[in-house]
C-alpha atoms as a PDB file:
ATOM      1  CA  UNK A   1      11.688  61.894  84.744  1.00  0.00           C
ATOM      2  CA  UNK A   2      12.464  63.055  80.965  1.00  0.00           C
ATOM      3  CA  UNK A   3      16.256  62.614  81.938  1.00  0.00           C
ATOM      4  CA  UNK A   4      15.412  58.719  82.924  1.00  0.00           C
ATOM      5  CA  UNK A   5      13.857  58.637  79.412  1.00  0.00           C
ATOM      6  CA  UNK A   6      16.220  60.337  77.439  1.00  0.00           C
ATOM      7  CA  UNK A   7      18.957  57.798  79.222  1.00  0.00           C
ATOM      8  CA  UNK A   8      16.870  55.449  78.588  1.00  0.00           C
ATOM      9  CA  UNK A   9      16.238  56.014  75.043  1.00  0.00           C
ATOM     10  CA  UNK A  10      20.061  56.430  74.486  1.00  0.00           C
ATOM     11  CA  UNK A  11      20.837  53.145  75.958  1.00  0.00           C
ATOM     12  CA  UNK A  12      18.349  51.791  73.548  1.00  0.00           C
ATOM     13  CA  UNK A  13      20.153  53.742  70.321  1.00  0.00           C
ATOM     14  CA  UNK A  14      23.275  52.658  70.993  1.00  0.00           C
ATOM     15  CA  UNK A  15      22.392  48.557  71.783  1.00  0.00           C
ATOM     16  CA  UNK A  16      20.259  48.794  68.319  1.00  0.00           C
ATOM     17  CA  UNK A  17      23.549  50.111  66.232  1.00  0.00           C
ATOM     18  CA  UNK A  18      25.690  47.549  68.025  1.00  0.00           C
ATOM     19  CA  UNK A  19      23.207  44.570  66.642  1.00  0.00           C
ATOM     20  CA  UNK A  20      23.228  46.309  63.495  1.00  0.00           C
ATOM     21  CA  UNK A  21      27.073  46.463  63.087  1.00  0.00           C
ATOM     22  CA  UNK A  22      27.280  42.400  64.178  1.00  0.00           C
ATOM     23  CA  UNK A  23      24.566  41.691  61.530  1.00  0.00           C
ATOM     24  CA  UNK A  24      26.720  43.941  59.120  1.00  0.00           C
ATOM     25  CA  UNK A  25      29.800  41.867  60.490  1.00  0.00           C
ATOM     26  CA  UNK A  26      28.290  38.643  59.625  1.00  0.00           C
ATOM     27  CA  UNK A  27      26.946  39.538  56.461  1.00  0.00           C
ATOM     28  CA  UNK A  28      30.268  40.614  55.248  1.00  0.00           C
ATOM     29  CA  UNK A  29      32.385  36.785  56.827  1.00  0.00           C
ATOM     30  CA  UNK A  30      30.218  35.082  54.717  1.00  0.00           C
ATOM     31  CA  UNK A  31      32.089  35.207  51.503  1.00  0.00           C
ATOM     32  CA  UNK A  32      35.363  34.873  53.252  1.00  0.00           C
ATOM     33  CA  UNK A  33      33.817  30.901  54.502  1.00  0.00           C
ATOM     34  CA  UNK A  34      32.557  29.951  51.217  1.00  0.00           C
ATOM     35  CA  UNK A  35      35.985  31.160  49.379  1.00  0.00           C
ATOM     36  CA  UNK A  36      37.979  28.032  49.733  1.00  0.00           C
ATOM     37  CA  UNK A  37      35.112  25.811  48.884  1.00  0.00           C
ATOM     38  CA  UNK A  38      34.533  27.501  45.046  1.00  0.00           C
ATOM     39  CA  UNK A  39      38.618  28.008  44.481  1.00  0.00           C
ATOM     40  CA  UNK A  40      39.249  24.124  45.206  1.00  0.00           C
ATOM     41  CA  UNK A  41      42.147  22.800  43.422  1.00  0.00           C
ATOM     42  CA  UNK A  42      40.182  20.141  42.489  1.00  0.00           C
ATOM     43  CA  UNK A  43      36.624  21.994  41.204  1.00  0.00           C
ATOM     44  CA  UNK A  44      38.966  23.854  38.951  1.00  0.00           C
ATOM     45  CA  UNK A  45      40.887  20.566  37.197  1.00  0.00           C
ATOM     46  CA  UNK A  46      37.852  18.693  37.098  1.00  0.00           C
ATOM     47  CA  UNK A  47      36.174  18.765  33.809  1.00  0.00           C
ATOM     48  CA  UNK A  48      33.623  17.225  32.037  1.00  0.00           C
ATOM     49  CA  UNK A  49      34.510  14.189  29.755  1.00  0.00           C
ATOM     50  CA  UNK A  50      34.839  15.258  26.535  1.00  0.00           C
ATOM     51  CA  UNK A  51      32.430  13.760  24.434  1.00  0.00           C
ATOM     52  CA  UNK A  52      33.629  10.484  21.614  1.00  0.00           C
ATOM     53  CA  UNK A  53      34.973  11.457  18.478  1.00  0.00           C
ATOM     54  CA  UNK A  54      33.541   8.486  17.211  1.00  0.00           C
ATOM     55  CA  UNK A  55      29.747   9.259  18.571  1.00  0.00           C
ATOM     56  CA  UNK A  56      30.002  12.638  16.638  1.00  0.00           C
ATOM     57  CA  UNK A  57      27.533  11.979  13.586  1.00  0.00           C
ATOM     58  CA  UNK A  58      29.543  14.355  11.409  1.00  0.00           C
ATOM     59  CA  UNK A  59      32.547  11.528  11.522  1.00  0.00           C
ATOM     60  CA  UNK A  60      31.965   8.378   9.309  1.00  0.00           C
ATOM     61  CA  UNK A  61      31.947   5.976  12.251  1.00  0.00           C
ATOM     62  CA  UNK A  62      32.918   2.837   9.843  1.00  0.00           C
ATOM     63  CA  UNK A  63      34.649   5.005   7.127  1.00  0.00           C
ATOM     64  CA  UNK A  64      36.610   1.801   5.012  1.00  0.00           C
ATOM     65  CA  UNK A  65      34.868  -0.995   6.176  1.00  0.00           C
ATOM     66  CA  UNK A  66      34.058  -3.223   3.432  1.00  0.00           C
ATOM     67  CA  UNK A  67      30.868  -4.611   1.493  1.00  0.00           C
ATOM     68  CA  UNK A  68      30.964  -8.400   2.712  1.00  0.00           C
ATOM     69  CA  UNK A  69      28.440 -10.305   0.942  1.00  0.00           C
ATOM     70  CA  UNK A  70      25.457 -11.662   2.542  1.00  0.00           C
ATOM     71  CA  UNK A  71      23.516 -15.274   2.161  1.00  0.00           C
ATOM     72  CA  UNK A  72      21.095 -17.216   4.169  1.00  0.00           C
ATOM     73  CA  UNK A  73      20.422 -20.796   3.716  1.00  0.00           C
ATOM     74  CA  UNK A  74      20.151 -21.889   0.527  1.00  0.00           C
ATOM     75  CA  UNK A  75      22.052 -19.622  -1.125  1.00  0.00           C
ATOM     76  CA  UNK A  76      25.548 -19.003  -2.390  1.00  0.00           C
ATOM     77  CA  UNK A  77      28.507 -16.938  -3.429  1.00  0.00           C
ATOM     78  CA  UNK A  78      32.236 -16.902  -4.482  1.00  0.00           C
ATOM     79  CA  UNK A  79      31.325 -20.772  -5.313  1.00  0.00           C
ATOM     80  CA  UNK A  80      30.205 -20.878  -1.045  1.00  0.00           C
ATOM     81  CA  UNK A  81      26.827 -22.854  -0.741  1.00  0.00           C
ATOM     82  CA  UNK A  82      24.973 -22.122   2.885  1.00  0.00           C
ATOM     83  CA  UNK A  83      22.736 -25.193   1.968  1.00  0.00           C
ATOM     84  CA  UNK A  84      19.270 -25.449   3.778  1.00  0.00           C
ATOM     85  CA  UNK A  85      20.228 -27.366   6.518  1.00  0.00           C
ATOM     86  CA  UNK A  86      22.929 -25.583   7.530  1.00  0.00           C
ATOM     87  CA  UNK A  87      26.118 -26.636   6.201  1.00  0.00           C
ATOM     88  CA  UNK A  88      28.803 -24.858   4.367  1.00  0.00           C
ATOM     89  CA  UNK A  89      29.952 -25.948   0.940  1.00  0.00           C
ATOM     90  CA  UNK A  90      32.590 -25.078  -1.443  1.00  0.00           C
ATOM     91  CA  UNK A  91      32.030 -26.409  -4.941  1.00  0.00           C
ATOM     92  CA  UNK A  92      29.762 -29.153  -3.332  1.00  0.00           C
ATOM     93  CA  UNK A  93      32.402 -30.360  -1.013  1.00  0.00           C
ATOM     94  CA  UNK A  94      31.150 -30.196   2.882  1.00  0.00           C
ATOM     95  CA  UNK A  95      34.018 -27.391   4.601  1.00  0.00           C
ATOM     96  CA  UNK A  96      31.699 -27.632   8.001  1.00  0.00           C
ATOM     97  CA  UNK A  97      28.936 -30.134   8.615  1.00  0.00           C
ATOM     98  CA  UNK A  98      27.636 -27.957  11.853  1.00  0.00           C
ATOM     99  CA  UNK A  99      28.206 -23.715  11.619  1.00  0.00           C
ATOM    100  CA  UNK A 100      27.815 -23.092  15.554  1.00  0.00           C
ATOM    101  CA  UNK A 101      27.958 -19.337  16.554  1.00  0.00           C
ATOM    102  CA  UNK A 102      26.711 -19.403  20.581  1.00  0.00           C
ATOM    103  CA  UNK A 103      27.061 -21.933  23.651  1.00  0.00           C
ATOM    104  CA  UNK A 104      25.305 -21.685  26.903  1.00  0.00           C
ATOM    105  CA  UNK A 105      26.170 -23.500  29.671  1.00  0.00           C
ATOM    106  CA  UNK A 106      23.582 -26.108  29.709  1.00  0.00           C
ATOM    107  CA  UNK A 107      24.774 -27.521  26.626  1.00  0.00           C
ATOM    108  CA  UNK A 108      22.456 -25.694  23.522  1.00  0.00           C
ATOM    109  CA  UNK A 109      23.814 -24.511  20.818  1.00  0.00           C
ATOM    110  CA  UNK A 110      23.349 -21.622  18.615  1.00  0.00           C
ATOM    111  CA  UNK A 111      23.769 -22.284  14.776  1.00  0.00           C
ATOM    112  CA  UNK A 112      23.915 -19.944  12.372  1.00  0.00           C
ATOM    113  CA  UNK A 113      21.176 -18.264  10.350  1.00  0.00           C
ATOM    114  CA  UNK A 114      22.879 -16.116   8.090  1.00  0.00           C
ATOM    115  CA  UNK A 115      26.897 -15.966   6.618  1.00  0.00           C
ATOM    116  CA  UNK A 116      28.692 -12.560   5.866  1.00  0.00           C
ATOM    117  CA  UNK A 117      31.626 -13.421   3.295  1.00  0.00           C
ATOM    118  CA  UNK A 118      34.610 -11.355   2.441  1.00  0.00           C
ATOM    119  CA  UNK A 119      35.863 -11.027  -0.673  1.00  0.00           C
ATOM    120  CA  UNK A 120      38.681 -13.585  -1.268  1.00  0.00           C
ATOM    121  CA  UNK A 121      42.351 -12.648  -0.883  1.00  0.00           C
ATOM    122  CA  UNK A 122      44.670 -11.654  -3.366  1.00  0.00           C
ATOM    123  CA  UNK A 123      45.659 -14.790  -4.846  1.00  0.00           C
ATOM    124  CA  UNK A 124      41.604 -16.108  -4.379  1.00  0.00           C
ATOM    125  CA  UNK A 125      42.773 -18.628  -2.139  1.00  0.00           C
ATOM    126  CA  UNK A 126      41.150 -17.219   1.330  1.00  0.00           C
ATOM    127  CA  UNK A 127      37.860 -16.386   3.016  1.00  0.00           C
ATOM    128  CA  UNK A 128      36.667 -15.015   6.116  1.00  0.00           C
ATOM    129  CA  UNK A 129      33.158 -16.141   7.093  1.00  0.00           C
ATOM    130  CA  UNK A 130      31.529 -14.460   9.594  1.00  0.00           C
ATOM    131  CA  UNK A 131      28.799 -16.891  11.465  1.00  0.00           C
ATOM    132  CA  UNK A 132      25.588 -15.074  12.759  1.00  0.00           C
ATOM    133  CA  UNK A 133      22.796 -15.875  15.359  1.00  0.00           C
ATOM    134  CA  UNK A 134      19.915 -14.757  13.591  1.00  0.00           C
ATOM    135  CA  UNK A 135      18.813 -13.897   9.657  1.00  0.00           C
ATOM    136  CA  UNK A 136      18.930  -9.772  10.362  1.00  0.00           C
ATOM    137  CA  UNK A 137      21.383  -7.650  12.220  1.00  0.00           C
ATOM    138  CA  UNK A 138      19.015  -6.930  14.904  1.00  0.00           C
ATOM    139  CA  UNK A 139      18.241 -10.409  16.136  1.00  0.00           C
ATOM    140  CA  UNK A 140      21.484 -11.586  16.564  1.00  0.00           C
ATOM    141  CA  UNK A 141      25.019 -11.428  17.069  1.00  0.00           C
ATOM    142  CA  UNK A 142      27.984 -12.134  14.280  1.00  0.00           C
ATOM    143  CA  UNK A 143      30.767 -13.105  16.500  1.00  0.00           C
ATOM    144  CA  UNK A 144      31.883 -16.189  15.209  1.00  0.00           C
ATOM    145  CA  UNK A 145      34.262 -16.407  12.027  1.00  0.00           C
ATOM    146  CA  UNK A 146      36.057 -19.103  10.449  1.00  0.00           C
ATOM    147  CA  UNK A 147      39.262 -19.011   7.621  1.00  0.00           C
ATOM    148  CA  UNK A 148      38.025 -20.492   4.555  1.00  0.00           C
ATOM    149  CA  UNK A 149      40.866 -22.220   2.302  1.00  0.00           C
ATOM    150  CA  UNK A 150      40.096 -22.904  -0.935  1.00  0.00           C
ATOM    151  CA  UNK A 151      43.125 -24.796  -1.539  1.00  0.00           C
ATOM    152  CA  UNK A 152      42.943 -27.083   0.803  1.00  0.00           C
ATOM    153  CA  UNK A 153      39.279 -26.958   0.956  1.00  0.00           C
ATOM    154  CA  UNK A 154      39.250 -26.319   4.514  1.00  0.00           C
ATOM    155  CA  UNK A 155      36.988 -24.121   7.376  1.00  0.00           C
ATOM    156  CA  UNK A 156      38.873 -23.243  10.152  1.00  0.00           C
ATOM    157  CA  UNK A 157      37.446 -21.706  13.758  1.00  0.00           C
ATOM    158  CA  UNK A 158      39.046 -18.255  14.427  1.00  0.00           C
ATOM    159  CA  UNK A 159      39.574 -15.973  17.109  1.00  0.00           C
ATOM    160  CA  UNK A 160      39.216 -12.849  16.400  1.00  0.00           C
ATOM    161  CA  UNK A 161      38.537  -9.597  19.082  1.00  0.00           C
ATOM    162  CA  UNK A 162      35.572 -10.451  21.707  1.00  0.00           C
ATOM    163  CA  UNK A 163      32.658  -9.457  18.943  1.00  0.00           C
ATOM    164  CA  UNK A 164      34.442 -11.023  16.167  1.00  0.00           C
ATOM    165  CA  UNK A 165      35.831  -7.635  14.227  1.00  0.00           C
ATOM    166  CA  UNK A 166      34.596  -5.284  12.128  1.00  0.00           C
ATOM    167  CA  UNK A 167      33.642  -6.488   8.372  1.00  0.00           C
ATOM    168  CA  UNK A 168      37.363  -5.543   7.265  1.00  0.00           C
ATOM    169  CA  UNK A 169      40.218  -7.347   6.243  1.00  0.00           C
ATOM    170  CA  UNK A 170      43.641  -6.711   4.624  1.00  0.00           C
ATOM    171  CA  UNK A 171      45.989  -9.507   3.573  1.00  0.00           C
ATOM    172  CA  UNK A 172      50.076  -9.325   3.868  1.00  0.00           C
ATOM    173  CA  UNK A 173      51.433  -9.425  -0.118  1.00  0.00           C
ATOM    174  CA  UNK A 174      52.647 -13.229   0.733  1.00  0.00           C
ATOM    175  CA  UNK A 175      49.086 -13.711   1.946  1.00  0.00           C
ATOM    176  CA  UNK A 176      51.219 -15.427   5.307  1.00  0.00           C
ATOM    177  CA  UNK A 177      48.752 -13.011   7.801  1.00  0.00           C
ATOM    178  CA  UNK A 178      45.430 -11.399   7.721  1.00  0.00           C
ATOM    179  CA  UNK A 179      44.631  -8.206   9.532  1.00  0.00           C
ATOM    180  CA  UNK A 180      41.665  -7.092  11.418  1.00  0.00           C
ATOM    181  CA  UNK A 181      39.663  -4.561  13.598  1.00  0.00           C
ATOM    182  CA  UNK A 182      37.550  -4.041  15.857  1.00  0.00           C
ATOM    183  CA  UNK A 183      36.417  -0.545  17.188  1.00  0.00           C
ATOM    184  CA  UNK A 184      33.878   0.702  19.908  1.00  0.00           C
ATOM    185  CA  UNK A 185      34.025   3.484  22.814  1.00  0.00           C
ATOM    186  CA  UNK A 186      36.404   5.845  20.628  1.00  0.00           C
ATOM    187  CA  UNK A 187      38.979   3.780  20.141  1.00  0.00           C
ATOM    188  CA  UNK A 188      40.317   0.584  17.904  1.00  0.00           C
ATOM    189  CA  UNK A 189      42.407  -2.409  18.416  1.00  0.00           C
ATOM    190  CA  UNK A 190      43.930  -4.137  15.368  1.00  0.00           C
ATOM    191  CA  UNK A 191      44.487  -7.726  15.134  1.00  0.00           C
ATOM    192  CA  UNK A 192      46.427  -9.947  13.055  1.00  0.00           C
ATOM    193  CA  UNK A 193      46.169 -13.925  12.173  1.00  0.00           C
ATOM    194  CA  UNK A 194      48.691 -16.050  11.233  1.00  0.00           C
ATOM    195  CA  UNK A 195      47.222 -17.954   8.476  1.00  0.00           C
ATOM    196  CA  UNK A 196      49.642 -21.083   8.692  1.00  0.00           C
ATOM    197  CA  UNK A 197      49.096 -21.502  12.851  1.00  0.00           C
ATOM    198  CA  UNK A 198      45.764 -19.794  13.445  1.00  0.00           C
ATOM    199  CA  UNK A 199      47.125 -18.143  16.376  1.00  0.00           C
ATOM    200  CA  UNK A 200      45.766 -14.435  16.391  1.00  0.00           C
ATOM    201  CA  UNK A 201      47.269 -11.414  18.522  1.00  0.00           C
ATOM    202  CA  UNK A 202      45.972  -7.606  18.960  1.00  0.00           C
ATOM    203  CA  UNK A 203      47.862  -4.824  18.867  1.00  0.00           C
ATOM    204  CA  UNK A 204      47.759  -2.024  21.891  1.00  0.00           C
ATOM    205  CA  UNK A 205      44.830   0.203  21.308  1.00  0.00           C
ATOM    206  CA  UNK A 206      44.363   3.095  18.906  1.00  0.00           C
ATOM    207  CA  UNK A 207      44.217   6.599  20.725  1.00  0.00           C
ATOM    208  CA  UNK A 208      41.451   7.492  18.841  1.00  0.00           C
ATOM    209  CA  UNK A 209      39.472   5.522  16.440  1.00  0.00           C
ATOM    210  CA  UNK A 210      40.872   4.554  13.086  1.00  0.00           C
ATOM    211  CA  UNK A 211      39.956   5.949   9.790  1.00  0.00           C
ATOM    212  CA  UNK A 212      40.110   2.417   7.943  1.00  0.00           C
ATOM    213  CA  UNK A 213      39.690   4.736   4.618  1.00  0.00           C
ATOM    214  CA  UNK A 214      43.262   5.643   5.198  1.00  0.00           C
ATOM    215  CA  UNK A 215      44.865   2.381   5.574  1.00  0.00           C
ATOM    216  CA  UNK A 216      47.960   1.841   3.981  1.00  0.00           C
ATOM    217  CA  UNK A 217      50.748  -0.924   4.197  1.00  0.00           C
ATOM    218  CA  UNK A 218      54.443   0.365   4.708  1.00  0.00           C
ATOM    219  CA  UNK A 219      55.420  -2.608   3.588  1.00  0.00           C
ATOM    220  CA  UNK A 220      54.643  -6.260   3.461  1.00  0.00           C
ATOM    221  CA  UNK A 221      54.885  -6.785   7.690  1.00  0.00           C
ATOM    222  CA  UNK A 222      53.845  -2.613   8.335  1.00  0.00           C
ATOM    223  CA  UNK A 223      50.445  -0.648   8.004  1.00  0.00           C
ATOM    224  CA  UNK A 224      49.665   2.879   9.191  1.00  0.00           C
ATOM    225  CA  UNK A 225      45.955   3.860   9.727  1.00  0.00           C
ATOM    226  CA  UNK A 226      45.065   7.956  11.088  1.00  0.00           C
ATOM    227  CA  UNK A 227      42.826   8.301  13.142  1.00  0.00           C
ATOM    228  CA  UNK A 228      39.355  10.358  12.912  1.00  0.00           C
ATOM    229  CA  UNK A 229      39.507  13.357  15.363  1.00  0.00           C
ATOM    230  CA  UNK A 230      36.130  15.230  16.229  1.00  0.00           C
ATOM    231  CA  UNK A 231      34.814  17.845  13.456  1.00  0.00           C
ATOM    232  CA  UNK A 232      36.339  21.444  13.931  1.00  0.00           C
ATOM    233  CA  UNK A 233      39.260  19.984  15.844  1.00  0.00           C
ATOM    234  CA  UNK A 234      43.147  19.540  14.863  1.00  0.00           C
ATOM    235  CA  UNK A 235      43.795  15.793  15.529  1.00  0.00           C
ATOM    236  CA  UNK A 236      47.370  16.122  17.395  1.00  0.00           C
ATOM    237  CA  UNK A 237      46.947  12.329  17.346  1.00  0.00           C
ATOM    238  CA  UNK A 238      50.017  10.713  15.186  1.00  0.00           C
ATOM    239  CA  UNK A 239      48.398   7.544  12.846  1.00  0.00           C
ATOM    240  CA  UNK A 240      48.736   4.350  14.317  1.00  0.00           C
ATOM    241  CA  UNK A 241      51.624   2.168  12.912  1.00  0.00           C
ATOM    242  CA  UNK A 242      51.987  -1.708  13.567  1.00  0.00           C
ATOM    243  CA  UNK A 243      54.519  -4.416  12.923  1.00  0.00           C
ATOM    244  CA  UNK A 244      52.958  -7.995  12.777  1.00  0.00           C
ATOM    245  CA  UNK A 245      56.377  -9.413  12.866  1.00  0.00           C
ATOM    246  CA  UNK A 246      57.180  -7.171  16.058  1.00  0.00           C
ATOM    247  CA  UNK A 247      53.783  -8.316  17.460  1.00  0.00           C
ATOM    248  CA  UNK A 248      54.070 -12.173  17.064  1.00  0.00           C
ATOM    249  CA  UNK A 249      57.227 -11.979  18.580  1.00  0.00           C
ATOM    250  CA  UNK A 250      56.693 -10.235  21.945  1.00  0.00           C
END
């Protein structure tokens, strides 16, 4: 009898170190599955987006864009009347009649509230006058311009960009093109206008965006801009260089 039990007790010894061994065992393969899963080629190369140089608040998101004057109706500057019923004047001579800024498809039209003027070109003889929905920045959009020409005492309907541009403009020596910008999302994309067609065209986008403080023309068809690189960071970015006359004719 205490040889059955001693067997028996044996038997049990050595079936509780087996099941102790294969929960050892299993233990132990568990790293080995997971391994692949945390050293995937992918879940290494994968990083997260690196945040906007131009969101940073320590860059000066519109560094060179220029004080354009603003009037709404009734008033005037540079000898431009926005009269009270919504027409725009230069030395009392009607230039537009109507200043629409919006269409919707059923036909209404948005005219504008309030005018933001650049200062005139080199030679005085050129305007840009941005067109806005409402009287503040908040209740409405500016994204209709037109080319004021004093000479000829003309307002002309521009494109310019999708929003209209930036309030910024530079002006070729011969005063033959205008330049513009327009930045959002990081980046910038210049555009230039030929002042004798009105046909506009945009240069390929900036890699970063562009420090309009730093503009510079090469020469009378050439600019350079740098660009603004996040704060504590070496922009490896080169400055942007465009040709107009390269541009206009591709």
């Amino acid at each position: 009898m205490n040889f059955n039990c001693r067997k028996k007790q044996l038997i049990a010894c050595v079936f509780g170190c087996w099941m102790l061994s294969a929960a050892i065992a299993g233990c132990t393969a568990t790293p080995t599955r997971s391994q692949p899963e945390t050293t995937s080629p992918d879940s290494e190369t994968v990083a997260p987006s690196p945040s906007n140089p131009a969101d940073s608040p320590s860059l000066p998101k519109l560094a060179g864009v220029q004080e354009w004057a603003e009037i709404l109706q009734g008033e005037s500057v540079q000898g431009l009347t926005f009269s009270n019923d919504g027409k725009l004047l230069y030395q009392d001579k009607v230039l537009l009649t109507e200043i629409p800024v919006s269409y919707v498809s059923n036909g209404d039209v948005t005219d504008a509230q309030r005018l933001i003027i650049s200062d005139s070109s080199p030679s005085g003889r050129f305007n840009i006058v941005k067109a806005c929905e409402g009287t503040t920045n908040e209740s409405g959009l500016c994204w209709s311009l037109y080319l004021v020409d004093r000479q000829s005492e003309t307002a002309q309907k521009i494109d310019i960009a999708k929003y209209g541009g930036l309030n910024w403009v530079q002006w070729t020596s011969d005063e033959r093109y205008a330049l513009f910008v327009e930045s959002m999302e990081g980046v910038s994309w210049f555009v230039a206008l030929d002042l004798q067609t009105g046909e506009s065209k945009m240069f390929e986008q900036t890699a970063a965006t562009a420090d309009l403080s730093s503009f510079k023309w090469i020469d009378d068809r050439t600019f350079e801009a740098n660009l603004l690189c996040r704060e504590g960071t070496t922009c490896t970015e080169p400055s942007f260089r465009g040709n107009i006359s390269t541009l206009f004719t591709q």
